[in-house]
PDB file of N, CA and C in Angstrom:
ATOM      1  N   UNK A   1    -144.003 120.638-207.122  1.00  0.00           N
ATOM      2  CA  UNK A   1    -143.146 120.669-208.277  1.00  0.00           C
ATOM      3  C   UNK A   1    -142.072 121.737-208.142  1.00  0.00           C
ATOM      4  N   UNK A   2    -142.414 122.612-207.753  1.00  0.00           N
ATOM      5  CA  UNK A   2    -141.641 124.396-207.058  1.00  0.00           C
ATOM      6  C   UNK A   2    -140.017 123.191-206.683  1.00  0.00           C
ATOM      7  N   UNK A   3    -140.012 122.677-205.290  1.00  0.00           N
ATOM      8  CA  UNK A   3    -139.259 121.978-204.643  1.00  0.00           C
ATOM      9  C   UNK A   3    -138.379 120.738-205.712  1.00  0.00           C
ATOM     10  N   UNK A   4    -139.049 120.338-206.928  1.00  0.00           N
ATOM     11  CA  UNK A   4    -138.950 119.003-207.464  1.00  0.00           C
ATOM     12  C   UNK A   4    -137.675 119.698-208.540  1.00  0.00           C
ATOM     13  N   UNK A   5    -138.615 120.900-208.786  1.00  0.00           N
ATOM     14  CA  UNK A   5    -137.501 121.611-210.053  1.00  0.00           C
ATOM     15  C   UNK A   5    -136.154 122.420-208.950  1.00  0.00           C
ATOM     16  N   UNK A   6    -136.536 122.895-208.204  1.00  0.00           N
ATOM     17  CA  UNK A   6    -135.152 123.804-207.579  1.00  0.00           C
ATOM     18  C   UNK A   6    -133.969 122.176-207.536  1.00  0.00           C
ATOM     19  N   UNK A   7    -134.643 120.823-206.888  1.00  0.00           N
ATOM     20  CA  UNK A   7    -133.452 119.987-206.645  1.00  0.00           C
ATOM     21  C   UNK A   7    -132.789 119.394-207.796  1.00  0.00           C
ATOM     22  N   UNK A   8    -133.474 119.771-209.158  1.00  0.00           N
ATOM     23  CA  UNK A   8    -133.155 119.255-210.823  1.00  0.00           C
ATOM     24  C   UNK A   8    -132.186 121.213-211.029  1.00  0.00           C
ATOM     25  N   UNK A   9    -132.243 121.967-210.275  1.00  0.00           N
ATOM     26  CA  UNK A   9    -131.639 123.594-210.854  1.00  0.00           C
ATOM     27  C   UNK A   9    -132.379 123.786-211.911  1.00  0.00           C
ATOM     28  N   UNK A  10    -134.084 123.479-212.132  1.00  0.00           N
ATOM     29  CA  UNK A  10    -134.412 124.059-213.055  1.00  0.00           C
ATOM     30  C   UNK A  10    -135.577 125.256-212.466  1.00  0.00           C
ATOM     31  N   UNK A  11    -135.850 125.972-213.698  1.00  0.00           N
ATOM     32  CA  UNK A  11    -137.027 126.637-213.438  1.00  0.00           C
ATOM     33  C   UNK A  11    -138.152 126.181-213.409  1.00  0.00           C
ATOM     34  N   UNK A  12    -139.181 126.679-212.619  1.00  0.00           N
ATOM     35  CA  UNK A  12    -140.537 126.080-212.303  1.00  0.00           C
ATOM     36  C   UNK A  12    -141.355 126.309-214.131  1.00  0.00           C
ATOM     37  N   UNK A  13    -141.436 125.528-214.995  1.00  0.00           N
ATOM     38  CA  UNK A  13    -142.530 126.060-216.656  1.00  0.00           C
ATOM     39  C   UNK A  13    -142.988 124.564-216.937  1.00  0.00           C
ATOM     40  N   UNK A  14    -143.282 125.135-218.500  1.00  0.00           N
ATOM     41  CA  UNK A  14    -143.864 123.533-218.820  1.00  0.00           C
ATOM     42  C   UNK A  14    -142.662 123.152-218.754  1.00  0.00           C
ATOM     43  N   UNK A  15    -142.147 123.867-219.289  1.00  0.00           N
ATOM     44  CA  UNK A  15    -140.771 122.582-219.849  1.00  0.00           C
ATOM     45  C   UNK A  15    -139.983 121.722-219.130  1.00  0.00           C
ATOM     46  N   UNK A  16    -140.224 122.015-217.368  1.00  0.00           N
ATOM     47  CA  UNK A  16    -139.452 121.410-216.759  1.00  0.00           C
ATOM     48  C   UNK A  16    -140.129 120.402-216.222  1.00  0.00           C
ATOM     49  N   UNK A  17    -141.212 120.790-216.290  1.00  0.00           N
ATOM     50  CA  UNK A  17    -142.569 119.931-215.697  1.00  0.00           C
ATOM     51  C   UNK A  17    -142.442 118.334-216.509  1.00  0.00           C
ATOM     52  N   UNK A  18    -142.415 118.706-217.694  1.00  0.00           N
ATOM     53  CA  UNK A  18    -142.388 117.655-218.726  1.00  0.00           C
ATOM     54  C   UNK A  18    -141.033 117.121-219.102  1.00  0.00           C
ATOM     55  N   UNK A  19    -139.750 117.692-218.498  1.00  0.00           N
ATOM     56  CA  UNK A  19    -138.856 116.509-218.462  1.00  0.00           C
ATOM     57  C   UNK A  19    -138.899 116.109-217.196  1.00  0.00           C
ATOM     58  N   UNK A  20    -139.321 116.227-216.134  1.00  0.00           N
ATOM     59  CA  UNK A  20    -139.369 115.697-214.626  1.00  0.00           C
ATOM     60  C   UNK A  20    -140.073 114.739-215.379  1.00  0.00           C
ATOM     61  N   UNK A  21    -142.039 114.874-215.985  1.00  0.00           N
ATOM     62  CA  UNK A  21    -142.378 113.593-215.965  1.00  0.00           C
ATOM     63  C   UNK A  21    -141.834 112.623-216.676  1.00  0.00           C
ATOM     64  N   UNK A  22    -140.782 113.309-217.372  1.00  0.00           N
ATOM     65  CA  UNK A  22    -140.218 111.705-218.781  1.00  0.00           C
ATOM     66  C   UNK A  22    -139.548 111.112-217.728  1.00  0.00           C
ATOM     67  N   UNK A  23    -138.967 111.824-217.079  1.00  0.00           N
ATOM     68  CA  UNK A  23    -138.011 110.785-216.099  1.00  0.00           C
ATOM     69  C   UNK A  23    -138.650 109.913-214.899  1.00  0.00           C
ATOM     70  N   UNK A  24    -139.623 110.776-214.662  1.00  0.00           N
ATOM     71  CA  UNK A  24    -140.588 109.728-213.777  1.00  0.00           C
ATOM     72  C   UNK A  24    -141.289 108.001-214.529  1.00  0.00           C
ATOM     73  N   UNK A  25    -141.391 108.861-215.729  1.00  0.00           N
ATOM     74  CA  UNK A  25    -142.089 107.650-216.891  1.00  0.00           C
ATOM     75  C   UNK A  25    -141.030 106.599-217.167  1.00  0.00           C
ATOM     76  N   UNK A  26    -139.585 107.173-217.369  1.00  0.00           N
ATOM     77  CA  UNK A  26    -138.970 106.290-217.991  1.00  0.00           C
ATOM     78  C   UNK A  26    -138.251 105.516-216.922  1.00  0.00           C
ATOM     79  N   UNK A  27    -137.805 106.220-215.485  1.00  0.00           N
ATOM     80  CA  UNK A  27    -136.930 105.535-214.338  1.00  0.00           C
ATOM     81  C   UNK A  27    -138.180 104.789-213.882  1.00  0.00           C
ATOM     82  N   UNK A  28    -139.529 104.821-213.043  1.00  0.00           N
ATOM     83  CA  UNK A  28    -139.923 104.505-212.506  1.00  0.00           C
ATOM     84  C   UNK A  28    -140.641 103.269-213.021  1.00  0.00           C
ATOM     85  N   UNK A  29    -141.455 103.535-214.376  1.00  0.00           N
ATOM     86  CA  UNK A  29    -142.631 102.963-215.420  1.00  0.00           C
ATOM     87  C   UNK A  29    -141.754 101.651-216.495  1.00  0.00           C
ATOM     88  N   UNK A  30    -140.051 101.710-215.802  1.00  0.00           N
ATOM     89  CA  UNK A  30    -139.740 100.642-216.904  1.00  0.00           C
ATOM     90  C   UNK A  30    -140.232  99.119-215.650  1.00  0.00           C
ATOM     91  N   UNK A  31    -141.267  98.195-217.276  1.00  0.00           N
ATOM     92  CA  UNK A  31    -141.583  97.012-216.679  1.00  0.00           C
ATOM     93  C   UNK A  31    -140.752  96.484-216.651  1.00  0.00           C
ATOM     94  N   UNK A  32    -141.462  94.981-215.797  1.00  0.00           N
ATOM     95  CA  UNK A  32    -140.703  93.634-215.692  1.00  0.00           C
ATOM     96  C   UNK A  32    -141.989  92.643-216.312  1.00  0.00           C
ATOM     97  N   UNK A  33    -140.768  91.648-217.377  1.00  0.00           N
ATOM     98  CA  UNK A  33    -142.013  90.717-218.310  1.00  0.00           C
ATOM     99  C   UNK A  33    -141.854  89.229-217.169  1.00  0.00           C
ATOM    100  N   UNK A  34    -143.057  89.023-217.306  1.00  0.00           N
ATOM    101  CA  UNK A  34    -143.123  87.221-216.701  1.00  0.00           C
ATOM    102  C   UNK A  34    -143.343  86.501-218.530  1.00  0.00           C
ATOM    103  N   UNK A  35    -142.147  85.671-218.215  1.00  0.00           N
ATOM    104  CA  UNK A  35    -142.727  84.724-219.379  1.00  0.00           C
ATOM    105  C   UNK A  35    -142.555  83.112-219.029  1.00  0.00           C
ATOM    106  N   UNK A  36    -143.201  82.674-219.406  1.00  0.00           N
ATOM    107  CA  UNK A  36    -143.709  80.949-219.425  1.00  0.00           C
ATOM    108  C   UNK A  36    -143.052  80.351-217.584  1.00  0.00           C
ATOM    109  N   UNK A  37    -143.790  81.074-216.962  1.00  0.00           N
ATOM    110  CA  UNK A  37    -144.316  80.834-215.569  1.00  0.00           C
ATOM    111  C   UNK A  37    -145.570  80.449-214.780  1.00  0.00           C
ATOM    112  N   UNK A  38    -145.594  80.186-213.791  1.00  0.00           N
ATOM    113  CA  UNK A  38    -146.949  79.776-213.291  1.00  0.00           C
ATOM    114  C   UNK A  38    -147.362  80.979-212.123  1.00  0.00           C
ATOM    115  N   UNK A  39    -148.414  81.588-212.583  1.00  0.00           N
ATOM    116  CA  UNK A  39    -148.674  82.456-211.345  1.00  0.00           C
ATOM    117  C   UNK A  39    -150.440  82.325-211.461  1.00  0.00           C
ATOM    118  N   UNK A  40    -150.550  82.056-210.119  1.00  0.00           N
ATOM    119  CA  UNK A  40    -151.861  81.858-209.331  1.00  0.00           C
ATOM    120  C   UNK A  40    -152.388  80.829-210.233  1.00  0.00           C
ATOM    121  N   UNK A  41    -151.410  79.730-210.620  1.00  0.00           N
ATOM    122  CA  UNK A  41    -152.031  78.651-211.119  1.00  0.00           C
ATOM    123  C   UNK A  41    -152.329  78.210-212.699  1.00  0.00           C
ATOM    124  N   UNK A  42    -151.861  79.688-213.400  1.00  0.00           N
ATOM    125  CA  UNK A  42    -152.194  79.952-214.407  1.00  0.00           C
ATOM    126  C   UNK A  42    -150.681  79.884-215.247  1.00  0.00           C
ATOM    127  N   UNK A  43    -150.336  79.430-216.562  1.00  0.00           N
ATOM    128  CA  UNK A  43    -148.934  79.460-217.057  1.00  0.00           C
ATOM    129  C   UNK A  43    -148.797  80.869-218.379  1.00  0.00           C
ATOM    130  N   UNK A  44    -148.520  82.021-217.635  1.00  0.00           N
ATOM    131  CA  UNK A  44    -148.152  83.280-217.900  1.00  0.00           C
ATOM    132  C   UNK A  44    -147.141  82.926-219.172  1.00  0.00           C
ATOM    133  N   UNK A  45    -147.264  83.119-220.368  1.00  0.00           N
ATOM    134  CA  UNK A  45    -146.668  82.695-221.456  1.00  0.00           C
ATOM    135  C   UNK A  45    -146.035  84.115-222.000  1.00  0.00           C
ATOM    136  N   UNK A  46    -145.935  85.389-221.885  1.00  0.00           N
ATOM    137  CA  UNK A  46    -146.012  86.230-221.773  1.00  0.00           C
ATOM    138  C   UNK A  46    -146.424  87.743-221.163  1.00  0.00           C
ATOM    139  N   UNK A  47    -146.390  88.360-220.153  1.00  0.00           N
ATOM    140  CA  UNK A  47    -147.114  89.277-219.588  1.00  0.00           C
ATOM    141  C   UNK A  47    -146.256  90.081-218.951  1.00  0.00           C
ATOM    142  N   UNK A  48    -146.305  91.552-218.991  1.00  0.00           N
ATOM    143  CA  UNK A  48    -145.745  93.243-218.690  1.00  0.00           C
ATOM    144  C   UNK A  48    -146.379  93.604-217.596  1.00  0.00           C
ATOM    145  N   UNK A  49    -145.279  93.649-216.181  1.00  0.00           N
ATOM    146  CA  UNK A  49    -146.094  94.470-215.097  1.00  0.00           C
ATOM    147  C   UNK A  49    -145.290  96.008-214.994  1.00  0.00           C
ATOM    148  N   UNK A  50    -146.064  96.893-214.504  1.00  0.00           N
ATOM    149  CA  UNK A  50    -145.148  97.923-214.060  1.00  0.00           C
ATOM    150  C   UNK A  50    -145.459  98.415-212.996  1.00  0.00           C
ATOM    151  N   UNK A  51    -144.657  98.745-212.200  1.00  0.00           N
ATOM    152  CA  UNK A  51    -144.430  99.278-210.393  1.00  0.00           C
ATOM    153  C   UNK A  51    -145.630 100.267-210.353  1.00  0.00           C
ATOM    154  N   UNK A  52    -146.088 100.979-211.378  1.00  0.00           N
ATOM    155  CA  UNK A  52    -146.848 102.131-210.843  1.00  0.00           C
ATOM    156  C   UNK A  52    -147.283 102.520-211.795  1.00  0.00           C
ATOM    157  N   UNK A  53    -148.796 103.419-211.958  1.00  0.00           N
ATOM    158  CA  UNK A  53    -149.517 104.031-212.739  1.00  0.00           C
ATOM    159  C   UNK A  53    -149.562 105.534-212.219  1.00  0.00           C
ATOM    160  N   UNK A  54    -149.359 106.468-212.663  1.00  0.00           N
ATOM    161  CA  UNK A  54    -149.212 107.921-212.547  1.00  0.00           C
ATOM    162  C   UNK A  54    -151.019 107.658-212.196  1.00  0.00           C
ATOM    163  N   UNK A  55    -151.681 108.677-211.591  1.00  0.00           N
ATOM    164  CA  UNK A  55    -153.381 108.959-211.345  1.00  0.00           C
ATOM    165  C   UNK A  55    -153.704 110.168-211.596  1.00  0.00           C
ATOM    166  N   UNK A  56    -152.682 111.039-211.794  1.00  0.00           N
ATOM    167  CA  UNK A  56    -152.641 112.878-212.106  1.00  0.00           C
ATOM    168  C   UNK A  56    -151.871 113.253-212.946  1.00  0.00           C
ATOM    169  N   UNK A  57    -152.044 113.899-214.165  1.00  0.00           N
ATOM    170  CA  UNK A  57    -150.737 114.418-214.785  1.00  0.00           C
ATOM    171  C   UNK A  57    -150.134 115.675-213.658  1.00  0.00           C
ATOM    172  N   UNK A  58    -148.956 115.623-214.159  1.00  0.00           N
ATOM    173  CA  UNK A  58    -148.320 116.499-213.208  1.00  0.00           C
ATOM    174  C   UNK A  58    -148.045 117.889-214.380  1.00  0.00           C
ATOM    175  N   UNK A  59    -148.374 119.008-213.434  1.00  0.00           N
ATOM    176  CA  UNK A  59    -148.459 120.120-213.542  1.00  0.00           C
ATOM    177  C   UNK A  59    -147.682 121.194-213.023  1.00  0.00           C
ATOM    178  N   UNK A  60    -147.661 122.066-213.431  1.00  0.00           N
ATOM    179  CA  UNK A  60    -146.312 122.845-212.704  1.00  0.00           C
ATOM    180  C   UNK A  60    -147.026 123.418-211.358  1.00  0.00           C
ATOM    181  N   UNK A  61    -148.078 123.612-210.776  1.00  0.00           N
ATOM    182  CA  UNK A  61    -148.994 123.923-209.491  1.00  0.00           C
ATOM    183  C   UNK A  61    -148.849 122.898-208.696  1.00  0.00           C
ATOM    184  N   UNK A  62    -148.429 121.303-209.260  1.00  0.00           N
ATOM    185  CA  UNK A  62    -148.561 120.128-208.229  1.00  0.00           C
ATOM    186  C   UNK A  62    -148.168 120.651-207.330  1.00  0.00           C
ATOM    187  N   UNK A  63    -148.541 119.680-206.095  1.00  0.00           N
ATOM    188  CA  UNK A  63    -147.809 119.905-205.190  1.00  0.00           C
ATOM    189  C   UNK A  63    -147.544 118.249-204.574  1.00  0.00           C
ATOM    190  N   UNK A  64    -148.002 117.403-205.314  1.00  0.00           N
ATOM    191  CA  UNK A  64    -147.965 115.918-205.148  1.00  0.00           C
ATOM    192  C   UNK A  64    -147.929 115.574-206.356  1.00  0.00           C
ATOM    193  N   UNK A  65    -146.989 114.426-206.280  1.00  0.00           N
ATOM    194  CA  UNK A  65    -146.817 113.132-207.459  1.00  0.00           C
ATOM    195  C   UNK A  65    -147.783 112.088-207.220  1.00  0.00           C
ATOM    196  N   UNK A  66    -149.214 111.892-207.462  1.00  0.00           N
ATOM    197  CA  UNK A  66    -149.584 110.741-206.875  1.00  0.00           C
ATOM    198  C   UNK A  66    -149.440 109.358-207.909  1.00  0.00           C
ATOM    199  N   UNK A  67    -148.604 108.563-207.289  1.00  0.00           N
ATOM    200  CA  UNK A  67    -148.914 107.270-207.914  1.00  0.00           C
ATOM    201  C   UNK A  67    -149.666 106.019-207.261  1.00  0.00           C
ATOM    202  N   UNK A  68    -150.089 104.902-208.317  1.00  0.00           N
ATOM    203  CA  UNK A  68    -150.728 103.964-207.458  1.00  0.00           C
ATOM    204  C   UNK A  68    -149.997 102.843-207.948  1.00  0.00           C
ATOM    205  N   UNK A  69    -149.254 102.163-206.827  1.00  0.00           N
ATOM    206  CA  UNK A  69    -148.240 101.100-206.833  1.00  0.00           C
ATOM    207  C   UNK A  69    -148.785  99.819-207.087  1.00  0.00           C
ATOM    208  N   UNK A  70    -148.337  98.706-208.442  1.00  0.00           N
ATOM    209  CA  UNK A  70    -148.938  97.709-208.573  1.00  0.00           C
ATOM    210  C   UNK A  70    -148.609  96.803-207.781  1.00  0.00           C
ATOM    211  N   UNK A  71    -149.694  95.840-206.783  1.00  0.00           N
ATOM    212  CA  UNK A  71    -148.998  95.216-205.848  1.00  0.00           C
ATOM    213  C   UNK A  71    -148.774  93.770-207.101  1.00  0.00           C
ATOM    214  N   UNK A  72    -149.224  93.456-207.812  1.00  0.00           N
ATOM    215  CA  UNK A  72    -148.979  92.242-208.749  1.00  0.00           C
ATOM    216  C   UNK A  72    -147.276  92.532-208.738  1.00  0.00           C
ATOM    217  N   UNK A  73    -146.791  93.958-209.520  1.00  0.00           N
ATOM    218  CA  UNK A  73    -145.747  94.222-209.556  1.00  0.00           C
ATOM    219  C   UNK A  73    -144.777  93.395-208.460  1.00  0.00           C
ATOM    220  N   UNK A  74    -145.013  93.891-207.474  1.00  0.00           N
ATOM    221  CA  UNK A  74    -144.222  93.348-206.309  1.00  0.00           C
ATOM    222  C   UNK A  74    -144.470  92.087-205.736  1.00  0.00           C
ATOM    223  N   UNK A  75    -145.603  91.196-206.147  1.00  0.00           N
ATOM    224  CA  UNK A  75    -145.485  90.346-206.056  1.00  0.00           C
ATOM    225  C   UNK A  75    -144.778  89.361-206.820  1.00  0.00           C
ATOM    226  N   UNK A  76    -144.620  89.603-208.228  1.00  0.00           N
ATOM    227  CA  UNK A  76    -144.042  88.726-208.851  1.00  0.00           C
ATOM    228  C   UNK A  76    -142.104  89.037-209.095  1.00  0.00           C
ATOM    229  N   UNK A  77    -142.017  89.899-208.372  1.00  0.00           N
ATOM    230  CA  UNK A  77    -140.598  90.756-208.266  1.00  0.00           C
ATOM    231  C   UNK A  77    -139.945  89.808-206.862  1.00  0.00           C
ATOM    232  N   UNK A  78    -141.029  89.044-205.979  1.00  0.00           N
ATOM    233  CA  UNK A  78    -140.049  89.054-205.006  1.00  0.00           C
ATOM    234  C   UNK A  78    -140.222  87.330-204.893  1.00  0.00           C
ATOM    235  N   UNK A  79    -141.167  86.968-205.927  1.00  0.00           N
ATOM    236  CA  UNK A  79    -141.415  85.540-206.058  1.00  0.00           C
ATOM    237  C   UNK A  79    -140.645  84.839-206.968  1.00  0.00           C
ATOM    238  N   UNK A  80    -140.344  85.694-208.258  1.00  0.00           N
ATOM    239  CA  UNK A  80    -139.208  85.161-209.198  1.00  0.00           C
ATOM    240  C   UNK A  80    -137.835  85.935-209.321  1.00  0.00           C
ATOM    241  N   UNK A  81    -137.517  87.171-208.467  1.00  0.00           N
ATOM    242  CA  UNK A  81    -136.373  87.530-208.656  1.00  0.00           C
ATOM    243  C   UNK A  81    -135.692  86.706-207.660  1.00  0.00           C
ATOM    244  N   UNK A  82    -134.221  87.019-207.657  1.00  0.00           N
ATOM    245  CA  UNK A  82    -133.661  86.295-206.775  1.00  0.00           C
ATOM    246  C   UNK A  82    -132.936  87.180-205.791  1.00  0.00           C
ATOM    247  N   UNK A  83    -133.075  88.341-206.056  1.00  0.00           N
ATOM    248  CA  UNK A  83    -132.342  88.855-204.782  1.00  0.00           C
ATOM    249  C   UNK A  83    -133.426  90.838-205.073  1.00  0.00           C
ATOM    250  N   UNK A  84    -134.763  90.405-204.901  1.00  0.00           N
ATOM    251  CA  UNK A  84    -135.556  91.485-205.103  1.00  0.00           C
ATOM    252  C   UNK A  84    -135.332  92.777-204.070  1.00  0.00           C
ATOM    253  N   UNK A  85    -134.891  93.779-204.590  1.00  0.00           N
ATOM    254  CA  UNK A  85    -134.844  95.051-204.012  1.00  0.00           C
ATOM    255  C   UNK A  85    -135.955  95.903-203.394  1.00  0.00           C
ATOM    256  N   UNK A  86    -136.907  95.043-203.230  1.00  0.00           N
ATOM    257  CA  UNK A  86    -138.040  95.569-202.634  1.00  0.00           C
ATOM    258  C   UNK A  86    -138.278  94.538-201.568  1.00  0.00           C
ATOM    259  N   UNK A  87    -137.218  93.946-200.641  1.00  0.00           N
ATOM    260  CA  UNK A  87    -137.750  93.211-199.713  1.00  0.00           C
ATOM    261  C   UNK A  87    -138.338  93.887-198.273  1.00  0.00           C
ATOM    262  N   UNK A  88    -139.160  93.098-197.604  1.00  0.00           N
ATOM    263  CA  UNK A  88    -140.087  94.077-196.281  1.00  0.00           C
ATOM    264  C   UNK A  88    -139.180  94.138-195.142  1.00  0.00           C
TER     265      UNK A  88
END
């Protein structure tokens, strides 16, 4: 976090800790909805994926962001988008 705040010019406290994570929450954590689709056979009439679940709150000692990446996320990103930014 030391490294995360010097490249934001802030100081290492809570306070910086906790706008790093809004921005992690709000850039990273915004979903994508499937609605009235067919996935794995099933017709998704509504449903919210998001790229990633935080596994640690982050602390001003971090020294890692760990997230765990939804692969559903990316699957349905590169099956119904049309020009998905996460190609391999």
């Amino acid at each position: 976090m030391a490294r995360v705040c010097q490249l934001f010019g802030m100081a290492l406290n809570e306070t910086s800790v906790e706008f790093i994570s809004g921005l992690i929450d709000e850039i990273l954590g915004e979903p994508i909805a499937v609605m009235n689709k067919v996935v794995d056979h099933k017709l998704i009439r509504w449903q919210t994926y998001e790229l990633f679940t935080l596994l640690e709150p982050i602390k001003p000692k971090s020294e890692v962001i760990k997230l765990k990446i939804n692969t559903e996320y990316l699957r349905i990103t590169k099956e119904f988008v049309i020009n998905p930014f996460l190609e391999p």
